[in-house]
PDB file of N, CA and C in Angstrom:
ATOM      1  N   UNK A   1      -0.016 -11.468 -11.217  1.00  0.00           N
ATOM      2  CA  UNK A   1      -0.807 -10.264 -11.189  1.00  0.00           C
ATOM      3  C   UNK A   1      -0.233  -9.340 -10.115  1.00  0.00           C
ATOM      4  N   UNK A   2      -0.299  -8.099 -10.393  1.00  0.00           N
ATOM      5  CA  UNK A   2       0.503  -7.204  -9.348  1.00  0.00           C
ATOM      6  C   UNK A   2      -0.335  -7.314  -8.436  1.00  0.00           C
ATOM      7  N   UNK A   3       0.577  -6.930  -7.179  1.00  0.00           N
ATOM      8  CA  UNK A   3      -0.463  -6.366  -6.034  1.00  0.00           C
ATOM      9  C   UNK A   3      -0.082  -5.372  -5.071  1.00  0.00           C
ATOM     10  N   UNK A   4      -0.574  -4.918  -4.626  1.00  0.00           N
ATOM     11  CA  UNK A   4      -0.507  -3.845  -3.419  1.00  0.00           C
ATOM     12  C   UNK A   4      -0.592  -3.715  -2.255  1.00  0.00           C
ATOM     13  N   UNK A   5       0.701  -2.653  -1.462  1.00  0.00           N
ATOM     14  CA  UNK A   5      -0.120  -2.652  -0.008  1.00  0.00           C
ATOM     15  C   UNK A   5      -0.375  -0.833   0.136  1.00  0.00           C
ATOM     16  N   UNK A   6      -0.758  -0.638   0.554  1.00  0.00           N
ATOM     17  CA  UNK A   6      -1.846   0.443   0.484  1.00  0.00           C
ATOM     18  C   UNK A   6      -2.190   0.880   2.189  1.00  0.00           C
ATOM     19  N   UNK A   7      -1.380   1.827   2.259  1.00  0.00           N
ATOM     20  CA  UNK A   7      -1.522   2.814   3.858  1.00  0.00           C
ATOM     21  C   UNK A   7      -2.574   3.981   3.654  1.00  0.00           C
ATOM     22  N   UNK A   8      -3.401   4.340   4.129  1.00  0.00           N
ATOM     23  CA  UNK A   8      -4.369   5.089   4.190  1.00  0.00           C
ATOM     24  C   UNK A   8      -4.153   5.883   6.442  1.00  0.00           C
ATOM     25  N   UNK A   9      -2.852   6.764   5.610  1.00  0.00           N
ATOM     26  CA  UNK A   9      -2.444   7.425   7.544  1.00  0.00           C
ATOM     27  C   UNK A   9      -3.376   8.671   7.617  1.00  0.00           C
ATOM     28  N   UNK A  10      -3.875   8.437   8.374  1.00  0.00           N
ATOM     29  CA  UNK A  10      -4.931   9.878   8.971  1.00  0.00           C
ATOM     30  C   UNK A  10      -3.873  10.406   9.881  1.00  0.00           C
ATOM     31  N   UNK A  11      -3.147  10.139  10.346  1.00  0.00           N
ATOM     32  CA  UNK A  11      -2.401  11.247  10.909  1.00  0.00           C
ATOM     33  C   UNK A  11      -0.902  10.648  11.282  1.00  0.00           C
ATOM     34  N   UNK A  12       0.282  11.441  11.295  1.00  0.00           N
ATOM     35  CA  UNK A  12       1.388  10.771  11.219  1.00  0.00           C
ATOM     36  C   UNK A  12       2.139  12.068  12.071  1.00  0.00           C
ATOM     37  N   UNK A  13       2.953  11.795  13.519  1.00  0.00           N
ATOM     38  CA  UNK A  13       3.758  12.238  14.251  1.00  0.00           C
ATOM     39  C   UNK A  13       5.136  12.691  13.320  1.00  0.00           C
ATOM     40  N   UNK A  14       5.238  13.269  12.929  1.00  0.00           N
ATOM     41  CA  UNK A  14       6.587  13.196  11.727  1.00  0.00           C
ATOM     42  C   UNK A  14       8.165  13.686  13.016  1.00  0.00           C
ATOM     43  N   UNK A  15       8.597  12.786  13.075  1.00  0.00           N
ATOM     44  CA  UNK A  15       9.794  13.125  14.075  1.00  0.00           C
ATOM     45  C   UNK A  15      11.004  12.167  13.574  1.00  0.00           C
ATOM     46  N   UNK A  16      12.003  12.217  14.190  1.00  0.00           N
ATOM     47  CA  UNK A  16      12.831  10.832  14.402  1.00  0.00           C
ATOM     48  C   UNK A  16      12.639   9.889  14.050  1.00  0.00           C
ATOM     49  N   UNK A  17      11.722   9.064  14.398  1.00  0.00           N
ATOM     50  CA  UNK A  17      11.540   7.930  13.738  1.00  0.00           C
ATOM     51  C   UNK A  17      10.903   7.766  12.724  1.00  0.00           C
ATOM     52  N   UNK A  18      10.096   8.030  12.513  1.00  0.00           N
ATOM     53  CA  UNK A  18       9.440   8.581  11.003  1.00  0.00           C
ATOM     54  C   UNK A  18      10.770   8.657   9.509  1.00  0.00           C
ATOM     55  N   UNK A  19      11.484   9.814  10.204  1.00  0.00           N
ATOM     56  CA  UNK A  19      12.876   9.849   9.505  1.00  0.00           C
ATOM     57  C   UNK A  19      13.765   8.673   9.172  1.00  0.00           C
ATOM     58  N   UNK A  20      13.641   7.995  10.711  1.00  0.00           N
ATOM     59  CA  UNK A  20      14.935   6.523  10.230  1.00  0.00           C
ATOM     60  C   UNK A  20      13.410   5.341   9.560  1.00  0.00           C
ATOM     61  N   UNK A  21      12.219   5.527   9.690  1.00  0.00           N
ATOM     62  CA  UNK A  21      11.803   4.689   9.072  1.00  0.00           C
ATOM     63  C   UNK A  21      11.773   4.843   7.363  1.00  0.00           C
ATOM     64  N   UNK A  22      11.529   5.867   6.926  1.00  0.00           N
ATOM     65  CA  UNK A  22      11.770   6.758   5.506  1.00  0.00           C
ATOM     66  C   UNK A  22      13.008   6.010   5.278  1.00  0.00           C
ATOM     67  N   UNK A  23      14.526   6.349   5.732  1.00  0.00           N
ATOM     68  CA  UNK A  23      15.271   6.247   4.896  1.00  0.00           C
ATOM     69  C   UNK A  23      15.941   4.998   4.938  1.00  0.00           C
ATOM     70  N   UNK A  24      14.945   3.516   5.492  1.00  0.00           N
ATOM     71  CA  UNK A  24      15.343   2.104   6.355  1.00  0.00           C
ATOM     72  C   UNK A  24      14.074   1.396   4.786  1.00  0.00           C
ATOM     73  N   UNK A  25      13.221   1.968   4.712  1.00  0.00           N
ATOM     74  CA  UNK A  25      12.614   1.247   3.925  1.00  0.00           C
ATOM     75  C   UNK A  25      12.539   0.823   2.351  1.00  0.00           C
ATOM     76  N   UNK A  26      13.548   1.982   1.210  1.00  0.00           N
ATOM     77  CA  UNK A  26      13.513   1.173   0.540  1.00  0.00           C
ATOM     78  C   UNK A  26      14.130  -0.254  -0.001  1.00  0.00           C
ATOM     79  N   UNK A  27      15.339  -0.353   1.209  1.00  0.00           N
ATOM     80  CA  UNK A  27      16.192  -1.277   1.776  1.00  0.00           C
ATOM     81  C   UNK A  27      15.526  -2.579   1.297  1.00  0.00           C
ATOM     82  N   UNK A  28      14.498  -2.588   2.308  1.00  0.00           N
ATOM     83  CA  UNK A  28      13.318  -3.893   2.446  1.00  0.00           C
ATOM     84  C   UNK A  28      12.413  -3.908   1.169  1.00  0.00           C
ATOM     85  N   UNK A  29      12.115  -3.327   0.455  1.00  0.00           N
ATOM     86  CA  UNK A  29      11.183  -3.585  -0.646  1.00  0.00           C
ATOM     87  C   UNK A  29      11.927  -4.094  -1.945  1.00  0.00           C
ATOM     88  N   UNK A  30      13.385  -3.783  -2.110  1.00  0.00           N
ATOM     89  CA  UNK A  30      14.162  -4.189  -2.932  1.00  0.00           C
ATOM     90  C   UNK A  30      14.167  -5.743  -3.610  1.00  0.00           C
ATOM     91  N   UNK A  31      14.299  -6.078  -2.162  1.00  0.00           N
ATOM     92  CA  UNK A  31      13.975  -7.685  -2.507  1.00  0.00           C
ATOM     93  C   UNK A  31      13.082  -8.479  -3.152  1.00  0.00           C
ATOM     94  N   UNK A  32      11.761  -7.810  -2.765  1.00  0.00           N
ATOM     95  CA  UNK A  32      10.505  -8.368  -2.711  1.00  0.00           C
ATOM     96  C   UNK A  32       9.927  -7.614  -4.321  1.00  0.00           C
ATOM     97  N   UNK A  33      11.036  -6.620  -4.843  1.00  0.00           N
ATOM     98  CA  UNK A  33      10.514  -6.253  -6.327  1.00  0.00           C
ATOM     99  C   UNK A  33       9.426  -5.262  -6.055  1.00  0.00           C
ATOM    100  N   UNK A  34       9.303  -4.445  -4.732  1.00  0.00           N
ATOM    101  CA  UNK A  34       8.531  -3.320  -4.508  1.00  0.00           C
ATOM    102  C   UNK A  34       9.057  -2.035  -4.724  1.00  0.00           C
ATOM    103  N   UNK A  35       8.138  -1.644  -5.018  1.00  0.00           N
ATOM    104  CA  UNK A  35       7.870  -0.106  -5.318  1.00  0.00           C
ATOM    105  C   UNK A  35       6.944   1.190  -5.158  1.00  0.00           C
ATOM    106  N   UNK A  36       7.333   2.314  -4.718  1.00  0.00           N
ATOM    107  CA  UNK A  36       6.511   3.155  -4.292  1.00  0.00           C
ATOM    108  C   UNK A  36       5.592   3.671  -5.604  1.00  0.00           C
ATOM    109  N   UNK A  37       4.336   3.571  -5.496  1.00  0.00           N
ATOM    110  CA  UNK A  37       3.679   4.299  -7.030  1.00  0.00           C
ATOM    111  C   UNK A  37       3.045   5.604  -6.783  1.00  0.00           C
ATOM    112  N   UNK A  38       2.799   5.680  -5.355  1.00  0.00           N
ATOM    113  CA  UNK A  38       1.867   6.622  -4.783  1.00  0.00           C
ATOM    114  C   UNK A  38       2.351   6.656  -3.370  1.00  0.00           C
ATOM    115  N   UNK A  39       3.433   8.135  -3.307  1.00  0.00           N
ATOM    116  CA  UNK A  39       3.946   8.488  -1.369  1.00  0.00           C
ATOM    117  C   UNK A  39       3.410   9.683  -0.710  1.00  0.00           C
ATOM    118  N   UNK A  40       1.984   9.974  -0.510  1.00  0.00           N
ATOM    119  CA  UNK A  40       1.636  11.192   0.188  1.00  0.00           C
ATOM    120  C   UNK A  40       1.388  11.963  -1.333  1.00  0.00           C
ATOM    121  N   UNK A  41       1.523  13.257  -1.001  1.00  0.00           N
ATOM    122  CA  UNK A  41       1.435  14.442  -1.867  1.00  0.00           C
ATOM    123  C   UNK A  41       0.091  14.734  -2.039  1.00  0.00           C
ATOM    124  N   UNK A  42      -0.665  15.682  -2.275  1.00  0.00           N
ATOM    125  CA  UNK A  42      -1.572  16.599  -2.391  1.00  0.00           C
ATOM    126  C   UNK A  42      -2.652  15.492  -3.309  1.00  0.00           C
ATOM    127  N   UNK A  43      -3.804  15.843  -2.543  1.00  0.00           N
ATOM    128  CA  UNK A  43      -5.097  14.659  -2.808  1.00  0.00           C
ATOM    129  C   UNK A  43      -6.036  15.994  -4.084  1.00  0.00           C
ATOM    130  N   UNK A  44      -6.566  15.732  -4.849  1.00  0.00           N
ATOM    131  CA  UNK A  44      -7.642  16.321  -5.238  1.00  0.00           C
ATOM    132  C   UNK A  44      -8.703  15.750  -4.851  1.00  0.00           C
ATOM    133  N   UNK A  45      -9.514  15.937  -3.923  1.00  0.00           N
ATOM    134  CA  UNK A  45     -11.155  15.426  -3.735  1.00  0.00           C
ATOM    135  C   UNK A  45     -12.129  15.801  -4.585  1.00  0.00           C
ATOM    136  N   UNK A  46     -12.341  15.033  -5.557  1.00  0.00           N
ATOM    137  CA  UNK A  46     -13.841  15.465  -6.676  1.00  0.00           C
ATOM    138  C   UNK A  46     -14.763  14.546  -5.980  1.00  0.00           C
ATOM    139  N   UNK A  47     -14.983  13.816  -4.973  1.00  0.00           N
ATOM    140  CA  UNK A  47     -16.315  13.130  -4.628  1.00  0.00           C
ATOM    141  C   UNK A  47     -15.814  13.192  -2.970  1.00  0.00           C
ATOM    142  N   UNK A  48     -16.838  13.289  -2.625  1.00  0.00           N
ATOM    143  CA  UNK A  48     -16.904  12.495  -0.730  1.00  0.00           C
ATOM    144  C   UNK A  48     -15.883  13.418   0.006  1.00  0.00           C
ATOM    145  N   UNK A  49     -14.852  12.729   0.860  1.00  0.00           N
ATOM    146  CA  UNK A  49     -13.683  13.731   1.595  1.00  0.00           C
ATOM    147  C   UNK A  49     -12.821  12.757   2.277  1.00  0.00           C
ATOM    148  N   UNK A  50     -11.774  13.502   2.094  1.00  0.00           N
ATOM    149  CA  UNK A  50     -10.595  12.812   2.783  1.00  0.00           C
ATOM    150  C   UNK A  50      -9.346  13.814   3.168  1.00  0.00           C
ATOM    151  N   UNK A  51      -9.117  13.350   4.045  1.00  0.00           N
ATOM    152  CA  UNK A  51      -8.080  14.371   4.526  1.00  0.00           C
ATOM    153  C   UNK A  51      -6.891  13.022   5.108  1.00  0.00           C
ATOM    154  N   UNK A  52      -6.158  12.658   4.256  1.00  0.00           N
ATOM    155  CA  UNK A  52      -4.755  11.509   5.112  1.00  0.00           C
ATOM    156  C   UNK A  52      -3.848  11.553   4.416  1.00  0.00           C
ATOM    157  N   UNK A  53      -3.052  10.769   4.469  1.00  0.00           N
ATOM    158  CA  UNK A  53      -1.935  10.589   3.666  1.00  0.00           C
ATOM    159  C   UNK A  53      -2.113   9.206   2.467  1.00  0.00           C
ATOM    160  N   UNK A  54      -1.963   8.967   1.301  1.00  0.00           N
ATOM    161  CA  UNK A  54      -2.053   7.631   1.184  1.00  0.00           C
ATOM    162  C   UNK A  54      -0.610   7.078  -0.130  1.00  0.00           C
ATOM    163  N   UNK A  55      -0.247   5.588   0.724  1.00  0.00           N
ATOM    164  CA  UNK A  55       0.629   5.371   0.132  1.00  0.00           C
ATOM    165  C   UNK A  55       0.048   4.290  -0.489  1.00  0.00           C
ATOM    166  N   UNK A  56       0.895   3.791  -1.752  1.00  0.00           N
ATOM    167  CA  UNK A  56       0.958   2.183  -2.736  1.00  0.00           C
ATOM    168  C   UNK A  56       2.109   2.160  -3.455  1.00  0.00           C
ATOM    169  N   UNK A  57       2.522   0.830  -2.504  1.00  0.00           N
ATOM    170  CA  UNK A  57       3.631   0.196  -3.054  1.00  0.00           C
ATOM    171  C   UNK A  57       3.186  -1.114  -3.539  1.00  0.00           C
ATOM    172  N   UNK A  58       3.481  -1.153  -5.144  1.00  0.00           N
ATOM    173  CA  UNK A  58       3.246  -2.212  -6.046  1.00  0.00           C
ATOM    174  C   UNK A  58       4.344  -3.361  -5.820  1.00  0.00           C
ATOM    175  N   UNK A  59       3.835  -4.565  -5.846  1.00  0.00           N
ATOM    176  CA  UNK A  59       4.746  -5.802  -5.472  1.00  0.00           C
ATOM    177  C   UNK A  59       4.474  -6.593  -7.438  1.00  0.00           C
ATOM    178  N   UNK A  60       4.802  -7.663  -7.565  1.00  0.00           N
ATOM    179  CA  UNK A  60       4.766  -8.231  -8.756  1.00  0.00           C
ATOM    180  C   UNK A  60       3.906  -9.259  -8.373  1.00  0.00           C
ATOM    181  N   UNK A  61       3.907  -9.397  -7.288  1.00  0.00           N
ATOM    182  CA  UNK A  61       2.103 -10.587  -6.591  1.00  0.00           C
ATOM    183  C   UNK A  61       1.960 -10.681  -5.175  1.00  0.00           C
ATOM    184  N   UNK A  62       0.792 -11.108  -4.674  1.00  0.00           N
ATOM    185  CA  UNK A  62       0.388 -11.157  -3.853  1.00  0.00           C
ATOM    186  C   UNK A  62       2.016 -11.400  -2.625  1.00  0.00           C
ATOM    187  N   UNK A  63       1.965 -12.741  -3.139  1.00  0.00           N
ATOM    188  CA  UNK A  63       3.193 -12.976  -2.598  1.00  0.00           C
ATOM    189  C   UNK A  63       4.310 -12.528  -1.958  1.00  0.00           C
ATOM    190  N   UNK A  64       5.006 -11.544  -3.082  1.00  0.00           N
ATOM    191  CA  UNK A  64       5.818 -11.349  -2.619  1.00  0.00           C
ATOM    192  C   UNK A  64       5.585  -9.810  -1.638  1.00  0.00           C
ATOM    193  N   UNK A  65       4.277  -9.556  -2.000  1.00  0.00           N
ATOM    194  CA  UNK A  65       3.837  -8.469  -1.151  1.00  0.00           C
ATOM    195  C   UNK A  65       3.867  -8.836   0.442  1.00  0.00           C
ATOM    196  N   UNK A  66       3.276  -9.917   0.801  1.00  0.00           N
ATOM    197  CA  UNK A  66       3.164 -10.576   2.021  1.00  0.00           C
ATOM    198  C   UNK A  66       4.585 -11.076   2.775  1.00  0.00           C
ATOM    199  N   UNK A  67       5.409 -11.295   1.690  1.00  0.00           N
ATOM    200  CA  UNK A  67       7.019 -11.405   2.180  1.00  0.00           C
ATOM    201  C   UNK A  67       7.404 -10.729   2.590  1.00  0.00           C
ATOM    202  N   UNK A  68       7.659  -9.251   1.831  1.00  0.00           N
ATOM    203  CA  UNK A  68       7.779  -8.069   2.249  1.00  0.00           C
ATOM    204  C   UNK A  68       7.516  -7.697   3.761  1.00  0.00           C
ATOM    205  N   UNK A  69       6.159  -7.789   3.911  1.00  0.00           N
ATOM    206  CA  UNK A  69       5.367  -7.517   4.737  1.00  0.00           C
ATOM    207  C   UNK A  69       6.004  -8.108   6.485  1.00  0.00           C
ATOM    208  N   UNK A  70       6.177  -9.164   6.280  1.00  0.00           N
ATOM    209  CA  UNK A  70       6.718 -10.754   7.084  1.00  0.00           C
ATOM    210  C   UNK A  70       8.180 -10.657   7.217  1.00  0.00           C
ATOM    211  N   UNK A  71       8.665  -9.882   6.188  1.00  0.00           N
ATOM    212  CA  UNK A  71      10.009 -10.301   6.294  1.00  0.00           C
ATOM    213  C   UNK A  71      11.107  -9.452   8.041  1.00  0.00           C
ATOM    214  N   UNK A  72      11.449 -10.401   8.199  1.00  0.00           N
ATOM    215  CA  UNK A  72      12.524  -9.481   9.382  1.00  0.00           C
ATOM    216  C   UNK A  72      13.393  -8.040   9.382  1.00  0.00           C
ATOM    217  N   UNK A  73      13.585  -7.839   8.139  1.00  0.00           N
ATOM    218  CA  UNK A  73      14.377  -6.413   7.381  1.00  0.00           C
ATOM    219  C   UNK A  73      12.842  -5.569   7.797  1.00  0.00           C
ATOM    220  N   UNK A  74      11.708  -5.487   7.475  1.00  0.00           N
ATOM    221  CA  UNK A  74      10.491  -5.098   7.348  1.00  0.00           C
ATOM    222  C   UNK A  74      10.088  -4.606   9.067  1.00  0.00           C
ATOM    223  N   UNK A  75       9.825  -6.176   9.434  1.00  0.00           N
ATOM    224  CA  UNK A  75       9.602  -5.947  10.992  1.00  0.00           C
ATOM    225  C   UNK A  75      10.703  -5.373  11.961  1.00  0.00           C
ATOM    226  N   UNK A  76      11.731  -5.409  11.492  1.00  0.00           N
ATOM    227  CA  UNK A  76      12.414  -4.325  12.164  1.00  0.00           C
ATOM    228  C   UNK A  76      12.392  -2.864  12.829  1.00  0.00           C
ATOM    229  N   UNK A  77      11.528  -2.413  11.875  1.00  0.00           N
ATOM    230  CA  UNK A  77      11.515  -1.443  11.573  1.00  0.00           C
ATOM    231  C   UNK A  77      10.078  -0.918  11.489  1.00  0.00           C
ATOM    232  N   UNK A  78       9.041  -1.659  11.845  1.00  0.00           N
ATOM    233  CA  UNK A  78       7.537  -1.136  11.557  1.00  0.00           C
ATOM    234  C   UNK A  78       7.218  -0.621  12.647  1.00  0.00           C
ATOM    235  N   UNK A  79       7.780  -0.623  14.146  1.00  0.00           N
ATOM    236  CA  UNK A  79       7.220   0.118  14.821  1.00  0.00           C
ATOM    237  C   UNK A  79       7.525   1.801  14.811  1.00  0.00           C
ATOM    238  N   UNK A  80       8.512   1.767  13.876  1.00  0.00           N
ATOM    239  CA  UNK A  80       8.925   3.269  13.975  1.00  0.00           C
ATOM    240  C   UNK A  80       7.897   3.817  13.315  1.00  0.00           C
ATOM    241  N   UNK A  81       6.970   3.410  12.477  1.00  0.00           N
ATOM    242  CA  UNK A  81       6.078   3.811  12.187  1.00  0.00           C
ATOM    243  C   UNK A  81       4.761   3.528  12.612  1.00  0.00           C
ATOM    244  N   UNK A  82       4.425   2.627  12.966  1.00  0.00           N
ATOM    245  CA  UNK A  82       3.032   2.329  13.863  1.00  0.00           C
ATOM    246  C   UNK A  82       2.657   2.946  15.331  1.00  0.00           C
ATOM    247  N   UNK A  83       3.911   3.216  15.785  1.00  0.00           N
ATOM    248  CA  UNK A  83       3.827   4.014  17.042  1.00  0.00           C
ATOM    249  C   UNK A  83       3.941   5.528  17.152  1.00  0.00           C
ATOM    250  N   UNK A  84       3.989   5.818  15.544  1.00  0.00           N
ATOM    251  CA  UNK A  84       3.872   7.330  15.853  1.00  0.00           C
ATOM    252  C   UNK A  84       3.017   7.909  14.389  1.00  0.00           C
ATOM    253  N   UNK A  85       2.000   6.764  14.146  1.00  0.00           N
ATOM    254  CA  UNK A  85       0.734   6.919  12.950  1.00  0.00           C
ATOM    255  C   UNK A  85      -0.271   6.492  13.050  1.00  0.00           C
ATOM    256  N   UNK A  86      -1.203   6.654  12.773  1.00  0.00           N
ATOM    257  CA  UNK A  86      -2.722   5.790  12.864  1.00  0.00           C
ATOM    258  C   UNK A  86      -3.213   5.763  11.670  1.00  0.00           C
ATOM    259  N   UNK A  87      -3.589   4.764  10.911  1.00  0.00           N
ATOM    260  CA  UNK A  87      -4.402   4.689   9.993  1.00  0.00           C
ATOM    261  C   UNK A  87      -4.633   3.339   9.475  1.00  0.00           C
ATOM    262  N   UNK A  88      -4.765   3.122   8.377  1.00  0.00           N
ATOM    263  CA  UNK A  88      -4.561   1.277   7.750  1.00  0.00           C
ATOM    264  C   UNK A  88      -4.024   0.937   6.866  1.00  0.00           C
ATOM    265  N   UNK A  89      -3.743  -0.088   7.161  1.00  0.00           N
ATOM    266  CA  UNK A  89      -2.438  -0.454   6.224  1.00  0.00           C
ATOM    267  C   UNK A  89      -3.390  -2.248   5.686  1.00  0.00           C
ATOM    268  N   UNK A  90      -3.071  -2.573   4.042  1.00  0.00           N
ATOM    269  CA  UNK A  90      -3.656  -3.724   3.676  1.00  0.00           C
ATOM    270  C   UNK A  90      -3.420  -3.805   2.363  1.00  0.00           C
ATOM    271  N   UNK A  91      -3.103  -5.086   1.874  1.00  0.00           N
ATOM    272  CA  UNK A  91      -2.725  -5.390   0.744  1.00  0.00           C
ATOM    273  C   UNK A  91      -4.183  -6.033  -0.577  1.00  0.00           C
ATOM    274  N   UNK A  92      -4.130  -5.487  -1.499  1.00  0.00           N
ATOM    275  CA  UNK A  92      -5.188  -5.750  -2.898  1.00  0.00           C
ATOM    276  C   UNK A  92      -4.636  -6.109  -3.987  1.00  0.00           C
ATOM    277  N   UNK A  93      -5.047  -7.170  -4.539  1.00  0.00           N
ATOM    278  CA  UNK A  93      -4.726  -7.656  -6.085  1.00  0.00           C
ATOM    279  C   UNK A  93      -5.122  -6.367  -6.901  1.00  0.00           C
ATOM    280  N   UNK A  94      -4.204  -6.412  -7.726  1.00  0.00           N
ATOM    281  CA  UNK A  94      -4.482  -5.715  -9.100  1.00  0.00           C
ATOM    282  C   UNK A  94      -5.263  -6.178  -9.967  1.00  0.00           C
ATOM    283  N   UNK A  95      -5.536  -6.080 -11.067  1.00  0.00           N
ATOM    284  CA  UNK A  95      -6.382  -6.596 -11.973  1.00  0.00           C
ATOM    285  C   UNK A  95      -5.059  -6.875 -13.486  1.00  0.00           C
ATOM    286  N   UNK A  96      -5.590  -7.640 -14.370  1.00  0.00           N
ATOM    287  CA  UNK A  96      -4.629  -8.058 -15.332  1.00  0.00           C
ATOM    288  C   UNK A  96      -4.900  -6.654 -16.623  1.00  0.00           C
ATOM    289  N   UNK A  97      -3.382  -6.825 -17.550  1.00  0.00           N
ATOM    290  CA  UNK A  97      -4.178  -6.291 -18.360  1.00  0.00           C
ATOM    291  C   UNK A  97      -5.075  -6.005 -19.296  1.00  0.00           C
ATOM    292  N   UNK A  98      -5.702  -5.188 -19.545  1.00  0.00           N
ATOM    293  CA  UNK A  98      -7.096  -5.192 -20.530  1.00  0.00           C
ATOM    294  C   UNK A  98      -8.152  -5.360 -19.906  1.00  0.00           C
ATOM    295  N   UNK A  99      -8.025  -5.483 -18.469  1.00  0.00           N
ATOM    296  CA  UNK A  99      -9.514  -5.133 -17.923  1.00  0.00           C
ATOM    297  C   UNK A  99      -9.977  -4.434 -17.902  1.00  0.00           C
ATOM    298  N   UNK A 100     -11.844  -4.826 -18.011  1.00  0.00           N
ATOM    299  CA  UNK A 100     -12.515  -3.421 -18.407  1.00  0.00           C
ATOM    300  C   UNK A 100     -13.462  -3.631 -17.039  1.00  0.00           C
ATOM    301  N   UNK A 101     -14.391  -2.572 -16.891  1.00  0.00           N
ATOM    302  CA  UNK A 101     -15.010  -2.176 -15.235  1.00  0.00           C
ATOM    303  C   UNK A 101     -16.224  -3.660 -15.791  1.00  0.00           C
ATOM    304  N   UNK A 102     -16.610  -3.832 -17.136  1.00  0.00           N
ATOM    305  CA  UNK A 102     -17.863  -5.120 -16.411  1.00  0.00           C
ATOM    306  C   UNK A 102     -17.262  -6.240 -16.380  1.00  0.00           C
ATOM    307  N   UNK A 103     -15.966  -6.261 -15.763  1.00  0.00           N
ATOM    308  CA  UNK A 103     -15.265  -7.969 -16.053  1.00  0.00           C
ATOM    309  C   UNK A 103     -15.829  -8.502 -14.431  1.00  0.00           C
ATOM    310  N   UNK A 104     -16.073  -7.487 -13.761  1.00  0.00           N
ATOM    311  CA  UNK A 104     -16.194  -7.942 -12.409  1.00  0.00           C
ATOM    312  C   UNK A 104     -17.531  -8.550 -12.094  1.00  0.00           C
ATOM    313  N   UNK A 105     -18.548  -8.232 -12.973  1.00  0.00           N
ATOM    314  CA  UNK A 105     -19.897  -8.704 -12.893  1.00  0.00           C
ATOM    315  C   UNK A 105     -19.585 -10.332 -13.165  1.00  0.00           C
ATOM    316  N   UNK A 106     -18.750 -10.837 -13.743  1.00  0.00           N
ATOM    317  CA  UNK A 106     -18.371 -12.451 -14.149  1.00  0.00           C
ATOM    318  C   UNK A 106     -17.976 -12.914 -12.435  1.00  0.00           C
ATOM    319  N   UNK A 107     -17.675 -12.119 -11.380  1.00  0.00           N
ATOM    320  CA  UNK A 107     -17.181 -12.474 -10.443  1.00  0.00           C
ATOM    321  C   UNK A 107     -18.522 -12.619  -9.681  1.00  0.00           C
ATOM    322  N   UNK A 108     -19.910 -11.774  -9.724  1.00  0.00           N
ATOM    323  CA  UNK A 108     -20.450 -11.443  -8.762  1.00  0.00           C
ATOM    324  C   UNK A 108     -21.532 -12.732  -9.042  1.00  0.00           C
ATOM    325  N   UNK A 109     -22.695 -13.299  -8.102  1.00  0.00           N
ATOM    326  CA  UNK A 109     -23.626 -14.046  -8.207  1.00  0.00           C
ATOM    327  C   UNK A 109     -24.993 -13.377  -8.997  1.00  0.00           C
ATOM    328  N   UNK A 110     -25.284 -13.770  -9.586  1.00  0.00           N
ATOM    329  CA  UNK A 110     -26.502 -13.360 -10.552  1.00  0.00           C
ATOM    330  C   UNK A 110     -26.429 -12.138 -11.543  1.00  0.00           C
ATOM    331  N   UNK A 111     -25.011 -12.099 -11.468  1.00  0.00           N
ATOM    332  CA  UNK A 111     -25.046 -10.963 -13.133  1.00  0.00           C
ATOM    333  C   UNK A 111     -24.858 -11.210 -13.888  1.00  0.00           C
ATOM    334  N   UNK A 112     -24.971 -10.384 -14.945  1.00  0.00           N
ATOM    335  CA  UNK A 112     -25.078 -10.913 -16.267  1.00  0.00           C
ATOM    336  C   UNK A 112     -24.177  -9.902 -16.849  1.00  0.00           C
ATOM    337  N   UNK A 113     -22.985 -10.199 -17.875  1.00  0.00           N
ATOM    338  CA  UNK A 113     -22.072  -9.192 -18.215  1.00  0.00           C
ATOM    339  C   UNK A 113     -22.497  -9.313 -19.930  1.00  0.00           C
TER     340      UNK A 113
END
């Protein structure tokens, strides 16, 4: 099942390092079968508010998302971005295909789908 890691930056220093982290990272995701699906660009807000940046890079599972993540090519290189961004960064399973929104009630205690 795919999965994701998912940056949600409220604010990002864009300088130098920012730059060598951009052009250091798709290096590291190669391996691990990652990919960018979603890098920044212009949000439409139809509910609530947000004002950040948000990224998702799709892995092919949990796994190899967390490799990625772990790997030394990776940590090399994450402070160029953690030290000049704030926000969160965290990885989510995908769902398989043909799921529909009441498959999740089979997950929850006392529903009934």
């Amino acid at each position: 099942m795919p999965a994701y890691a998912v940056a949600h930056l409220r604010q990002v220093d864009f300088g130098p390092d920012i730059v060598a982290y951009l052009q250091r990272i798709d290096a590291t995701l190669d391996p691990y079968g990652g990919r960018f699906v979603v890098h920044g660009g212009p949000v439409e807000v139809i509910e609530g508010g947000f004002s950040a940046d948000l990224i998702m890079i799709e892995f092919p599972d949990r796994e190899n998302a967390r490799a990625w993540y772990a790997s030394p090519e990776y940590q090399a290189i994450l402070r160029l971005r953690t030290d000049h961004s704030t926000g969160d960064v965290f990885l989510v399973e995908g769902v398989p295909q043909g799921y529909r929104g009441v498959d999740i009630l089979k997950k929850l205690p006392h529903a009934t789908a």
